[in-house]
Protein backbone atom coordinates (compact mmCIF):
# COMPACT_ATOMS: atom_id res chain seq x y z
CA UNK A 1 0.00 0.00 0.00
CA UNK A 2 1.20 3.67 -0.59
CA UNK A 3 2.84 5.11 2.38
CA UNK A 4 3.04 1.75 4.63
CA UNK A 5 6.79 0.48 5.30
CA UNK A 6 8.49 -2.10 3.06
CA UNK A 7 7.98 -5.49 4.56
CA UNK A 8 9.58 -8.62 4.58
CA UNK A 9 8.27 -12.15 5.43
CA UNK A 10 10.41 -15.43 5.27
CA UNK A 11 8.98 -18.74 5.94
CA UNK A 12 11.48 -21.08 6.95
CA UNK A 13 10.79 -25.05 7.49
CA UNK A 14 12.70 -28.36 8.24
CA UNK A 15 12.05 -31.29 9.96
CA UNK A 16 13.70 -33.82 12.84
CA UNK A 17 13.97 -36.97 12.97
CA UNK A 18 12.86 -36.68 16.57
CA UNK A 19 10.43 -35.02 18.36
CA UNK A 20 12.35 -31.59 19.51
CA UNK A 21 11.95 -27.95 20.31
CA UNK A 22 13.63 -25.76 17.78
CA UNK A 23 14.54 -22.27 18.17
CA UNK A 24 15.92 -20.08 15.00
CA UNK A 25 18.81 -17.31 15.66
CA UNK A 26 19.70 -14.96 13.28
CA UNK A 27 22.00 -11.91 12.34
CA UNK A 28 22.47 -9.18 9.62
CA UNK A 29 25.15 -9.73 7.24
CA UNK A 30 27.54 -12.77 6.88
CA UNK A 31 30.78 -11.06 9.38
CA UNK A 32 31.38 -12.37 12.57
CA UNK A 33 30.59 -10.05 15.30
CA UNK A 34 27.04 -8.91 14.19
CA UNK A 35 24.24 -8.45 17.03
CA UNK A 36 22.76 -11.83 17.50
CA UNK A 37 19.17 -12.05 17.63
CA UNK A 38 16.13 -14.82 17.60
CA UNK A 39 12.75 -15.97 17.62
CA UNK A 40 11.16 -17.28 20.70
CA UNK A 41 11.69 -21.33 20.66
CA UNK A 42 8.78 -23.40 19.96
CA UNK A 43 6.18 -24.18 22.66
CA UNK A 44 5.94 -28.12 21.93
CA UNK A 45 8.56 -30.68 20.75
CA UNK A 46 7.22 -32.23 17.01
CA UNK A 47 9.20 -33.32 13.66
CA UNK A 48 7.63 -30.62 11.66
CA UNK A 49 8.63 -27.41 12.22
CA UNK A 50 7.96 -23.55 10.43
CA UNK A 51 8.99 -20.23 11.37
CA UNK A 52 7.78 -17.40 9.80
CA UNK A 53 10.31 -14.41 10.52
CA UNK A 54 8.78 -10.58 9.60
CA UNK A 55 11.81 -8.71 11.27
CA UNK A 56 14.18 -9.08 7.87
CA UNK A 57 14.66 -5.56 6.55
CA UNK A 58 14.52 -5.61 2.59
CA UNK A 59 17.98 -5.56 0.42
CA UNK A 60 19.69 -6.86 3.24
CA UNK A 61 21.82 -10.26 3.76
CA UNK A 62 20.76 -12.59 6.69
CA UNK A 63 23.02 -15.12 8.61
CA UNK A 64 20.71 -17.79 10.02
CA UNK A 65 21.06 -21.14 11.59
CA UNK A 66 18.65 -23.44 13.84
CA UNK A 67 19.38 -25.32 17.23
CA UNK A 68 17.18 -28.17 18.49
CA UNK A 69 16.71 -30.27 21.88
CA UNK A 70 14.92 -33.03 21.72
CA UNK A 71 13.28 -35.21 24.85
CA UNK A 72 16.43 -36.51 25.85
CA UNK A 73 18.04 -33.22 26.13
CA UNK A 74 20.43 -33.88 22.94
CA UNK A 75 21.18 -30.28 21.38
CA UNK A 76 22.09 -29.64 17.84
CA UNK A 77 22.66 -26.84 15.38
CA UNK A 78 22.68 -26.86 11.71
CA UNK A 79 24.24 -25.41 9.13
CA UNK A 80 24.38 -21.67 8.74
CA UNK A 81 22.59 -19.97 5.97
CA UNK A 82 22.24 -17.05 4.38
């Protein structure tokens, strides 16, 4: 709409191959050192899994990476991506 502020939505999914709570972190640009940020982690462990981030700003590069715990407290983190 004329006027409103450029938005940006991302809709990011993967899935587990256990039942685990996720949580996505995320930074601007692809350096080391940037202000780490993140969504809140996901109320209920499950094998499917979307977040939907709005707070991208347009034109701009994203570092961002997911970390998991499942029930028996095993964490992991994949990749990063940008």
């Amino acid at each position: 709409y004329p006027g409103e502020a450029t938005r940006v939505q991302t809709i990011i999914s993967w899935e587990t191959d256990e039942q685990a709570i996720c949580q996505l972190f995320y930074h601007q640009g692809i350096g080391k050192g940037a202000e780490l940020e993140s969504l809140p982690a996901e109320p209920f462990p499950t094998t499917r899994h979307v977040q939907v981030v709005t707070a991208f700003a347009p034109a701009t590069v994203y570092m961002f990476w997911i970390e998991c715990l499942d029930r028996a407290e095993n964490k992991s983190k994949s990749e990063d991506f940008a």
